[in-house]
Protein backbone atom coordinates (compact mmCIF):
# COMPACT_ATOMS: atom_id res chain seq x y z
CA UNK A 1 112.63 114.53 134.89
CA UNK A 2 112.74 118.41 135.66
CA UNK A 3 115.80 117.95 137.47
CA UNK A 4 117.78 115.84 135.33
CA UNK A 5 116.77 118.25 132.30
CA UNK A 6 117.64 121.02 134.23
CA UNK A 7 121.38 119.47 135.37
CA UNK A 8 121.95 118.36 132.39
CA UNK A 9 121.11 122.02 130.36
CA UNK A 10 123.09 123.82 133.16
CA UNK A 11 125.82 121.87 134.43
CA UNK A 12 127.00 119.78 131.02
CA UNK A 13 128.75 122.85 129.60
CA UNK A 14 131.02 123.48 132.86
CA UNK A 15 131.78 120.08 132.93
CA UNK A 16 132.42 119.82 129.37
CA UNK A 17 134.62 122.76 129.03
CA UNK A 18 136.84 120.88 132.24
CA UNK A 19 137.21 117.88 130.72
CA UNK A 20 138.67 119.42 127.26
CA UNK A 21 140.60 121.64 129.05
CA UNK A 22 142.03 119.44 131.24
CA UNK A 23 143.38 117.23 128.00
CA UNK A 24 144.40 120.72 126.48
CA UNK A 25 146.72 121.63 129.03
CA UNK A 26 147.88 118.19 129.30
CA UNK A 27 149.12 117.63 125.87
CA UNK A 28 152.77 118.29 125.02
CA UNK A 29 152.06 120.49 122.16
CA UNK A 30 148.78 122.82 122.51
CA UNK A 31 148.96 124.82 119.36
CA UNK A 32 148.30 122.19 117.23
CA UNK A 33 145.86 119.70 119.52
CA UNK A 34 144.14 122.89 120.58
CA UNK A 35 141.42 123.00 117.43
CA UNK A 36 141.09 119.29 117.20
CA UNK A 37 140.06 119.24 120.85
CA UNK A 38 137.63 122.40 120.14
CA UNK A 39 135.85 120.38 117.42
CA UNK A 40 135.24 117.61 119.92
CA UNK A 41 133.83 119.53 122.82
CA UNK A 42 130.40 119.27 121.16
CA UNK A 43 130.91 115.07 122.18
CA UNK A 44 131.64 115.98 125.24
CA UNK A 45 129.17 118.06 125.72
CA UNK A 46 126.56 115.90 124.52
CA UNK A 47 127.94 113.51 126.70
CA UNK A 48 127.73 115.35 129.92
CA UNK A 49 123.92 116.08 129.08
CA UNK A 50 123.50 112.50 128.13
CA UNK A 51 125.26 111.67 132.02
CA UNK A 52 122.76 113.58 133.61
CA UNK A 53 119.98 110.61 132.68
CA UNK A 54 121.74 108.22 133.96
CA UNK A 55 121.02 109.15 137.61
CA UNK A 56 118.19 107.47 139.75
CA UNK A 57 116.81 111.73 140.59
CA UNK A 58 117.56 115.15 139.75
CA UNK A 59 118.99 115.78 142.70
CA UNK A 60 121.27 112.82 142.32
CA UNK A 61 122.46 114.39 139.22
CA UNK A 62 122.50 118.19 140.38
CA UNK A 63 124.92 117.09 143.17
CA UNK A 64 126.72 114.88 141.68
CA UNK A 65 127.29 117.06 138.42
CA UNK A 66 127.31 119.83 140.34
CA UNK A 67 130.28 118.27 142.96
CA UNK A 68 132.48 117.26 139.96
CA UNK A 69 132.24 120.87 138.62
CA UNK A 70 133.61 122.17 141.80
CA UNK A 71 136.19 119.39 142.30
CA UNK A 72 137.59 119.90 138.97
CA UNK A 73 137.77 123.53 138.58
CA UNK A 74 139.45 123.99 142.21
CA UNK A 75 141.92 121.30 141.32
CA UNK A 76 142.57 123.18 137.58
CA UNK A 77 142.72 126.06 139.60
CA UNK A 78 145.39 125.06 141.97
CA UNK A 79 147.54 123.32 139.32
CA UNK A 80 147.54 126.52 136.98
CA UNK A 81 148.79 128.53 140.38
CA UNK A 82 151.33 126.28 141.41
CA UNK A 83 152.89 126.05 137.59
CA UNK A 84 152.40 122.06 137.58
CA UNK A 85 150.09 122.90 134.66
CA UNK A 86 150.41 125.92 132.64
CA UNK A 87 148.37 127.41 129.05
CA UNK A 88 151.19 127.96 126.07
CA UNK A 89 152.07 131.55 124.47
């Protein structure tokens, strides 16, 4: 239970702020989705804590938490560099 707690304290806000940013830089106009989508990272980030429960051991949920994290921010990463995605003036 350690282990999930821990996972789900450390690794729910990285994986939170991913997943709204990922629908922020998606959307065809950011300026005005940008505070609606701030309001709702609390969900998500309840969400991603509430995720972390769901696996059989905490070290199910470290890695697997812990893998998406990396996934994600490497592709955001690589999408912002190659100008498929890019963050409004």
């Amino acid at each position: 239970m350690l282990g999930k707690s821990t996972a789900a304290a450390i690794l729910g806000l990285p994986l939170s702020v991913l997943l709204v940013g990922f629908i922020a830089l998606l959307s065809n106009d950011q300026k005005s989705t940008t505070l609606p989508l701030l309001l709702l990272f609390f969900l998500a980030w309840v969400g991603a804590m509430i995720a972390a429960f769901l696996f059989k051991t905490g070290l199910r949920a470290w890695l697997w938490m812990g893998g998406a994290s990396i996934v994600g921010y490497t592709a955001l990463y690589f999408l912002k560099a190659s100008g498929l995605m890019e963050v409004a003036g």
